[in-house]
N, C-alpha and C. Protein backbone atom coordinates (compact mmCIF):
# COMPACT_ATOMS: atom_id res chain seq x y z
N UNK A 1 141.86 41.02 81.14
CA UNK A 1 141.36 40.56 82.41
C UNK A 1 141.92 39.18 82.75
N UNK A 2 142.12 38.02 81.86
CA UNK A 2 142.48 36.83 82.08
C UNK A 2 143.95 36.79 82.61
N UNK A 3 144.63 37.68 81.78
CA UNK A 3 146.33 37.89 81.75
C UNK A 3 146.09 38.81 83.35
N UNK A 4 145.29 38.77 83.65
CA UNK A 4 145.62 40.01 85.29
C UNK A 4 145.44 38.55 86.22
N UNK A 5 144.03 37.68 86.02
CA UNK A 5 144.13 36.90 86.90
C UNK A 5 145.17 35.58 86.74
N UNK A 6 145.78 35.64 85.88
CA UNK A 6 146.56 34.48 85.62
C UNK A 6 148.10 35.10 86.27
N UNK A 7 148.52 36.27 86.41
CA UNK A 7 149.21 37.10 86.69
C UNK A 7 149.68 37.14 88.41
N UNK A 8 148.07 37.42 89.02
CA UNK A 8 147.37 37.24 90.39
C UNK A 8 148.02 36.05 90.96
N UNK A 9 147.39 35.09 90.56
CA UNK A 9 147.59 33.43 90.80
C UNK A 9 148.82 33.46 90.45
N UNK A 10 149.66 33.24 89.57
CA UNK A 10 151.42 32.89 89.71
C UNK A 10 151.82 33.39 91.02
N UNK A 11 151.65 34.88 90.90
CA UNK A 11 152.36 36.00 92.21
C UNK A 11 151.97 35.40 93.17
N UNK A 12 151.09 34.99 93.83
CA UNK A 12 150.47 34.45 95.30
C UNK A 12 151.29 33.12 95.01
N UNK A 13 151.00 32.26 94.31
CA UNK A 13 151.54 30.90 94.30
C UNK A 13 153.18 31.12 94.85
N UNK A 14 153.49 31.91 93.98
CA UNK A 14 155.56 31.84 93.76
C UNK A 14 155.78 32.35 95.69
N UNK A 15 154.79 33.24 96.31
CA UNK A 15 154.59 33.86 97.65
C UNK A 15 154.92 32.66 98.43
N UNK A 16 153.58 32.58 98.39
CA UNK A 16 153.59 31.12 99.48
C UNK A 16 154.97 29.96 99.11
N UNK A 17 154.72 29.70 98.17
CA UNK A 17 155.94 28.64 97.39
C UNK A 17 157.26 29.02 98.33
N UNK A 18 157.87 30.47 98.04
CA UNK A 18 159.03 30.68 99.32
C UNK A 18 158.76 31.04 100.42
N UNK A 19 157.55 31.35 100.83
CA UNK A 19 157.24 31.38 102.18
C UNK A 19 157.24 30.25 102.92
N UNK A 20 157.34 28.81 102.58
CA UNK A 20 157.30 27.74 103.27
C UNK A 20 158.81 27.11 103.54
N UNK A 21 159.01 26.28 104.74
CA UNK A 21 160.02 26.18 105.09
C UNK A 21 160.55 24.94 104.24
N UNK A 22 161.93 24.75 103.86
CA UNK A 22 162.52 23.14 103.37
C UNK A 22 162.79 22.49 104.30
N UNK A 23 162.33 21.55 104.77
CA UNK A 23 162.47 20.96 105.94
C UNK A 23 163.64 20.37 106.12
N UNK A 24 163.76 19.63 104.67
CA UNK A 24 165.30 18.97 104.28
C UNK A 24 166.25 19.74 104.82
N UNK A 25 166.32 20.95 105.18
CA UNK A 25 167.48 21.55 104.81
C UNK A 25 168.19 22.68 105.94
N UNK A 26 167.06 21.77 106.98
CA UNK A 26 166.90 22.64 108.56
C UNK A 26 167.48 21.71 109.63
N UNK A 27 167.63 21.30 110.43
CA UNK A 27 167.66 20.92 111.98
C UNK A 27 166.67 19.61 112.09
N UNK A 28 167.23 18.59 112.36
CA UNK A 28 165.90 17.40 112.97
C UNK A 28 166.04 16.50 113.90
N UNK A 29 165.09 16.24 114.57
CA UNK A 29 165.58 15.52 115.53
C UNK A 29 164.40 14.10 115.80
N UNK A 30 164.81 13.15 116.04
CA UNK A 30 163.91 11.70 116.25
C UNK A 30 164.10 11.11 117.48
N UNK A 31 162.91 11.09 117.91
CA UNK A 31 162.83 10.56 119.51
C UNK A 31 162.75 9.03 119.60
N UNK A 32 163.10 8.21 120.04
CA UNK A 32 163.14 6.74 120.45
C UNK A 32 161.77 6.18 120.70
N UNK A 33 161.03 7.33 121.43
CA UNK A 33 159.75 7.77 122.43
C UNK A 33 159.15 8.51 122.64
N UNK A 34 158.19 9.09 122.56
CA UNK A 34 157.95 10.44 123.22
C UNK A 34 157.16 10.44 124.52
N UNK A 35 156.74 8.81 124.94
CA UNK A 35 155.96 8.62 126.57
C UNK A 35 156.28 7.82 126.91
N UNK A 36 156.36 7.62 128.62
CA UNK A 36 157.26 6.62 129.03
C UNK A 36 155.71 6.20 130.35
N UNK A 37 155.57 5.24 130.46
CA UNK A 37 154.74 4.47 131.49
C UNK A 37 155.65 4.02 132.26
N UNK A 38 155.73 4.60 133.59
CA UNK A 38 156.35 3.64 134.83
C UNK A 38 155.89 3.04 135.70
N UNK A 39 154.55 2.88 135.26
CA UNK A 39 153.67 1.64 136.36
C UNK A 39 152.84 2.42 137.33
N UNK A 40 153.08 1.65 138.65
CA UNK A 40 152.59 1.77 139.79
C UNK A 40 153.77 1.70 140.75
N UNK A 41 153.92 3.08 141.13
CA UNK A 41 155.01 3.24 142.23
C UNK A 41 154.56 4.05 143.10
N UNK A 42 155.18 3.98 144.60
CA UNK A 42 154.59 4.25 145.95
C UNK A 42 155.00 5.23 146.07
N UNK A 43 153.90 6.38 146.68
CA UNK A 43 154.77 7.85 146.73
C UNK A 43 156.10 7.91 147.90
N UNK A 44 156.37 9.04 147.39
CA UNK A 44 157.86 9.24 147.52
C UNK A 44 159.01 8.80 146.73
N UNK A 45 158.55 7.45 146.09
CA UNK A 45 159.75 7.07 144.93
C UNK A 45 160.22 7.91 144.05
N UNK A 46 161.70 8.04 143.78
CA UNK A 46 161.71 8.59 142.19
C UNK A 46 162.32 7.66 140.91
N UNK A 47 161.58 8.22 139.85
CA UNK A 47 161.57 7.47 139.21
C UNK A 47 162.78 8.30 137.87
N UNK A 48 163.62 7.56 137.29
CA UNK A 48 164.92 8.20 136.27
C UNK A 48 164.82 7.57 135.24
N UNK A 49 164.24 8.31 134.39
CA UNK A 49 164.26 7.64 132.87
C UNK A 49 164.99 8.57 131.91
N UNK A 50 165.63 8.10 130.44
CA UNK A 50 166.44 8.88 129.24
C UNK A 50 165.60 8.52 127.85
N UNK A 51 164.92 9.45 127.94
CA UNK A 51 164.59 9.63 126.52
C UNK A 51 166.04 9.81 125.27
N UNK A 52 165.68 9.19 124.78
CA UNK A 52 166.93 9.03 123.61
C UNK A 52 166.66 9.28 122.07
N UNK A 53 167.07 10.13 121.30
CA UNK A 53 167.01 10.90 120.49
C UNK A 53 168.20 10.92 119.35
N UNK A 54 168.01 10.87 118.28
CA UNK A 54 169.03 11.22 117.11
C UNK A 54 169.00 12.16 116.14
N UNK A 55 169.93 13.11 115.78
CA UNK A 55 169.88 14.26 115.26
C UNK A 55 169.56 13.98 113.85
N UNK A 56 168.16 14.44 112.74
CA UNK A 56 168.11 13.88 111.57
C UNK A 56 168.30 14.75 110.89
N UNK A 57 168.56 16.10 111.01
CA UNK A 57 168.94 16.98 109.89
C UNK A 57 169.88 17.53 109.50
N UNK A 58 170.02 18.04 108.28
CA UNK A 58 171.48 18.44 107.65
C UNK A 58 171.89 19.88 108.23
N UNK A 59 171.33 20.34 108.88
CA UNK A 59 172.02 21.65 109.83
C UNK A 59 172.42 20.81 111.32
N UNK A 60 172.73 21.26 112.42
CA UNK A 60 173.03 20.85 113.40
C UNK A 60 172.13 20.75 114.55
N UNK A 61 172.05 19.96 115.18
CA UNK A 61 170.33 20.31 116.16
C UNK A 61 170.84 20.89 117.62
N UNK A 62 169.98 21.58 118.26
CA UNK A 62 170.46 22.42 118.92
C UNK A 62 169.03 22.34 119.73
N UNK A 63 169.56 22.13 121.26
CA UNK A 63 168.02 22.17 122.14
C UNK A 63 168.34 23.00 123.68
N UNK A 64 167.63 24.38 123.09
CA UNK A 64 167.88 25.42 123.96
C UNK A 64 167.10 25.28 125.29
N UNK A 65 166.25 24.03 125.32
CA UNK A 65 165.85 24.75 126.58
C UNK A 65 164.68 22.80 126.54
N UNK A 66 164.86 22.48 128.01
CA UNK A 66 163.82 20.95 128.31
C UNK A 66 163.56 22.30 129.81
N UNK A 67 161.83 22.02 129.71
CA UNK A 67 161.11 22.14 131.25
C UNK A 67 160.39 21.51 131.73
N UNK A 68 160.26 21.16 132.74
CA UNK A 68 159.32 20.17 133.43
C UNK A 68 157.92 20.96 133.79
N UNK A 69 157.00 20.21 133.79
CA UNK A 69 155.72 20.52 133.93
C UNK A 69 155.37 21.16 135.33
N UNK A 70 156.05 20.44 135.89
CA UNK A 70 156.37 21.07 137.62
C UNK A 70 157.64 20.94 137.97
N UNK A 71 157.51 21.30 139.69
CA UNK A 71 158.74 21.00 140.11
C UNK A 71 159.21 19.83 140.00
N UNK A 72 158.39 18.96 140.30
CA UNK A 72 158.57 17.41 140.77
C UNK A 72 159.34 16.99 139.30
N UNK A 73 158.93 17.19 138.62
CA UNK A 73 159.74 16.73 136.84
C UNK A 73 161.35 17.58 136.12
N UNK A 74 162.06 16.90 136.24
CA UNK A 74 163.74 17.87 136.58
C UNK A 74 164.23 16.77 135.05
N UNK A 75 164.21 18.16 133.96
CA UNK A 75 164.85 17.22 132.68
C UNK A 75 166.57 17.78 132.89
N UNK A 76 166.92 16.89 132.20
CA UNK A 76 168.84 17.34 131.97
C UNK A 76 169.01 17.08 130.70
N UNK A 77 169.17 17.42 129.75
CA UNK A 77 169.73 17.65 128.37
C UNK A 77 170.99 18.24 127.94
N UNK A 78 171.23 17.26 126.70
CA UNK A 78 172.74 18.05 126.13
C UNK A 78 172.84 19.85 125.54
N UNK A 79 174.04 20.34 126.03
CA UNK A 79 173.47 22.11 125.11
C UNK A 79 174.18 21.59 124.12
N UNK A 80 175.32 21.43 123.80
CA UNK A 80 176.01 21.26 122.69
C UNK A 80 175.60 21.20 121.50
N UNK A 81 175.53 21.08 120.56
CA UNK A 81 175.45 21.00 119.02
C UNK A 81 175.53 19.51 118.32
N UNK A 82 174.49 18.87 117.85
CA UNK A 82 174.65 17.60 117.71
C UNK A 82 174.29 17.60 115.93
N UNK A 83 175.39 17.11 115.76
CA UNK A 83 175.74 16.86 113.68
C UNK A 83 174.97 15.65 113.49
N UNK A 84 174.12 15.68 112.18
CA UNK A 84 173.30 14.95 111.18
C UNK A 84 173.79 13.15 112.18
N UNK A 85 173.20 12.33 112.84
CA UNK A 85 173.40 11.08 112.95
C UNK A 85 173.99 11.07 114.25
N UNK A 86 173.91 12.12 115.14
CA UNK A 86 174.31 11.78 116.82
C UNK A 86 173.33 11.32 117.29
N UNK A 87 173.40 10.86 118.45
CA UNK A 87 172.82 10.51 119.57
C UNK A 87 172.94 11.70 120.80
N UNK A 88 171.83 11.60 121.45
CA UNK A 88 171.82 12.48 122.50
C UNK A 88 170.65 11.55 123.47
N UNK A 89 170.27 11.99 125.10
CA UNK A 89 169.52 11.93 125.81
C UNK A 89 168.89 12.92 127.06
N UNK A 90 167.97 12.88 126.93
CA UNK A 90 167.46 14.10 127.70
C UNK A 90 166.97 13.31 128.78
N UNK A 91 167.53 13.40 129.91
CA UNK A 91 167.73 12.65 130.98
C UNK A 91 165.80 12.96 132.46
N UNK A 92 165.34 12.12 132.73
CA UNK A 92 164.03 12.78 133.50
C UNK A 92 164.26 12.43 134.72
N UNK A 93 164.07 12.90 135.78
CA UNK A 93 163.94 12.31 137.31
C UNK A 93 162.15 12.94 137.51
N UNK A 94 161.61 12.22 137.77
CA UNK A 94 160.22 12.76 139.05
C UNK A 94 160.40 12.06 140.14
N UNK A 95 159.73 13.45 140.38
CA UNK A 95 159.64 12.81 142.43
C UNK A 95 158.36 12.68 142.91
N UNK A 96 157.92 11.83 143.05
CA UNK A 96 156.68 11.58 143.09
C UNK A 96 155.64 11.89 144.67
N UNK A 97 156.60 12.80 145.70
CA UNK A 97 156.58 12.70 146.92
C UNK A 97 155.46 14.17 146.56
N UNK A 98 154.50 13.64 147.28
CA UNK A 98 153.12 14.61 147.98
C UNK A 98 152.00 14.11 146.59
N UNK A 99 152.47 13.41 145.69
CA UNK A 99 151.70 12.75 144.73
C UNK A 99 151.06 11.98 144.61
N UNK A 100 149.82 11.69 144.34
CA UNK A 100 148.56 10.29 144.48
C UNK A 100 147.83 10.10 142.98
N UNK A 101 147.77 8.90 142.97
CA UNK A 101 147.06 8.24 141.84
C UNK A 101 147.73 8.51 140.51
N UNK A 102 146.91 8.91 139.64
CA UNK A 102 147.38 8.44 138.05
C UNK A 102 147.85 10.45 137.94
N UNK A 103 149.13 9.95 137.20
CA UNK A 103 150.54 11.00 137.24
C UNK A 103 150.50 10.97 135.48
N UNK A 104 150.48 12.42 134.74
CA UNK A 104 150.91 12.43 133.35
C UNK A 104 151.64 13.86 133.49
N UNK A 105 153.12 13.66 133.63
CA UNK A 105 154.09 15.15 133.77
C UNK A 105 154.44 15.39 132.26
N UNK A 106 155.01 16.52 131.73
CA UNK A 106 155.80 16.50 130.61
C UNK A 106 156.93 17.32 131.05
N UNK A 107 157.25 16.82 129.59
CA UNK A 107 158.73 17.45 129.51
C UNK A 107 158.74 18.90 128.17
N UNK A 108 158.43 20.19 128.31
CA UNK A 108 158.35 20.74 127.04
C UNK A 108 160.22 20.91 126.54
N UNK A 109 160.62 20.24 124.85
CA UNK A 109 161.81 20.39 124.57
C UNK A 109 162.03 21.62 123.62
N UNK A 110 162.80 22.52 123.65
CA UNK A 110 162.43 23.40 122.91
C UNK A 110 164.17 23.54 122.11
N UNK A 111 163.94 23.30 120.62
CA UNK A 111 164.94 23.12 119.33
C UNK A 111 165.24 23.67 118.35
N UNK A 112 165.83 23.94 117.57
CA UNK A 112 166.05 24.42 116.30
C UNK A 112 165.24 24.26 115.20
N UNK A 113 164.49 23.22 115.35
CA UNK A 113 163.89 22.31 114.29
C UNK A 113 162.29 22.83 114.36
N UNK A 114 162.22 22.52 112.89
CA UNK A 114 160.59 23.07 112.36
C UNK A 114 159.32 22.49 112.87
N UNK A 115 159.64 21.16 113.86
CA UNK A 115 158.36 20.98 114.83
C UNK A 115 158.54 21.01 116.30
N UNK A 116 159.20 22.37 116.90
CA UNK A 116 159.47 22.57 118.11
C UNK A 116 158.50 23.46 118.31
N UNK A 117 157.80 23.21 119.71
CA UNK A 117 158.50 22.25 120.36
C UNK A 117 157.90 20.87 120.85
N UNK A 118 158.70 20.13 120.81
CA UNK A 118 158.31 18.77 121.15
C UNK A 118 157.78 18.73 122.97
N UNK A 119 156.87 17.77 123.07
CA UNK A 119 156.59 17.09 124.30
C UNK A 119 156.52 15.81 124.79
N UNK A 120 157.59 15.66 125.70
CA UNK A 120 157.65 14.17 126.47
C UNK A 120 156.29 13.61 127.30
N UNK A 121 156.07 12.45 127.63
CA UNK A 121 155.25 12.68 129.02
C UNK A 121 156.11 11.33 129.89
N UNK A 122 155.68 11.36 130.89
CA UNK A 122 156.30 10.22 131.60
C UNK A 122 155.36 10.56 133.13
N UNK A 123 154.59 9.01 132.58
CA UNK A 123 153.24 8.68 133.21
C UNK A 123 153.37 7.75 133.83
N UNK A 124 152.05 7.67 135.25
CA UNK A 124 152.09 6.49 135.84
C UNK A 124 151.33 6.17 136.89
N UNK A 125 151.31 5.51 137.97
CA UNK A 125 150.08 5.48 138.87
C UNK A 125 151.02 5.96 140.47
N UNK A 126 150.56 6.29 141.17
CA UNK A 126 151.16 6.72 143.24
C UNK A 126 150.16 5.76 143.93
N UNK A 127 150.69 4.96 144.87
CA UNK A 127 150.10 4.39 145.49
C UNK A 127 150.78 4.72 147.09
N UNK A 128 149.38 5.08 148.36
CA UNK A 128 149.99 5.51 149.11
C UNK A 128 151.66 4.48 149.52
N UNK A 129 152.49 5.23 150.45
CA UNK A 129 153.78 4.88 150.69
C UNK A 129 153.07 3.47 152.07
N UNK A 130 153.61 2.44 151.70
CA UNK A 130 153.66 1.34 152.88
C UNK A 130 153.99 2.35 154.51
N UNK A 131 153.41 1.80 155.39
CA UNK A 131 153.19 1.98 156.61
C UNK A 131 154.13 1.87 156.98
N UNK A 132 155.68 2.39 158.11
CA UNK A 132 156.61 1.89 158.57
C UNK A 132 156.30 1.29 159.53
N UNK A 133 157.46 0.00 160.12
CA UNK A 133 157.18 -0.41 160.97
C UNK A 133 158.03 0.02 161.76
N UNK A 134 157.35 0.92 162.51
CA UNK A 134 158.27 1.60 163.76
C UNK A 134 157.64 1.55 165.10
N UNK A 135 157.97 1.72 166.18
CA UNK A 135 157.49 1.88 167.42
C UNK A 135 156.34 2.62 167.28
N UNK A 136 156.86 3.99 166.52
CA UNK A 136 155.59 5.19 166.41
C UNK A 136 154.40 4.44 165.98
N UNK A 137 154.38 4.07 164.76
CA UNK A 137 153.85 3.37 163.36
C UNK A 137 152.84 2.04 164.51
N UNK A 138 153.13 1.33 165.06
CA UNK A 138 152.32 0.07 166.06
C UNK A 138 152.00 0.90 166.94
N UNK A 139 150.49 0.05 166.92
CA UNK A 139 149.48 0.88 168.24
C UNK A 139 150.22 0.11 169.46
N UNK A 140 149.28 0.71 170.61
CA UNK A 140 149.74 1.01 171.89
C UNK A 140 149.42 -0.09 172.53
N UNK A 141 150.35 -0.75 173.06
CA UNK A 141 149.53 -2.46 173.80
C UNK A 141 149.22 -1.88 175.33
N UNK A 142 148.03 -2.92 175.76
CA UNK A 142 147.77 -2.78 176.95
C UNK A 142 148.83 -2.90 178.06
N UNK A 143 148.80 -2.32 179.06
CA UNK A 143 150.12 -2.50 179.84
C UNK A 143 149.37 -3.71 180.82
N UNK A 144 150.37 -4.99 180.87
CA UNK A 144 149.80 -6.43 181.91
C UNK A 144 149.74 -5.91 183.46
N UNK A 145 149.48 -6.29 183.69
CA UNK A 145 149.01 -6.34 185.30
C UNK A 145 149.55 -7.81 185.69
């Protein structure tokens, strides 16, 4: 009976043991950042930020796919294949137009690597757009007599 459960326990152990991934020995990637605060900006602005990133693993990193949370959030990323110690940037524009108050968009990045997928955010406050000063925009003066 002892030799069955001692038997049991190795077999499950040695299981799991190769069932888990080497991380060493996969795809990695290190973000500079993963949230970016751009303040207080007036709607309609857009705002262009680069998340910046370096490839840390001994396979090649590979990022099939950046989406924005909405429309308004437009990522651009490298496809190419980036070797152990590149640099890369995954480029953000929002448009902040029909947007008010406090803004948290992401970016979902989706990679090769054993903690994909990663998420950006790039946050911030809308304050309505300044009033133009146009003819339209100024009220109506009395006409003199």
């Amino acid at each position: 009976m002892r030799v069955l459960i001692v038997s049991l326990f190795v077999l499950v152990f040695t299981s799991v043991s190769l069932a888990q991934t080497d991380k060493s020995s996969t795809a990695g990637i290190k973000f500079t950042e993963l949230e970016y605060d751009y303040g207080t900006i007036q709607q309609g602005d857009k705002v262009h930020h680069e998340f910046q990133f370096t490839s840390t693993g001994k396979e090649p990193l590979m990022i099939s796919q950046a989406k924005g949370s909405c429309g308004c959030t437009v990522p651009e990323f490298p496809t190419q294949a980036l070797k152990k110690g590149e640099k890369g940037t995954i480029k953000v524009t929002f448009d902040s137009a029909g947007k008010m108050g406090s803004q948290d968009k992401t970016v979902t990045v989706i990679t090769n690597t054993p903690d994909s997928p990663i998420v950006l955010h790039i946050k911030g406050v809308i304050e309505p757009a300044a009033p133009l000063n146009t003819p339209e925009a100024r009220p109506m003066e009395n006409p003199k007599n």
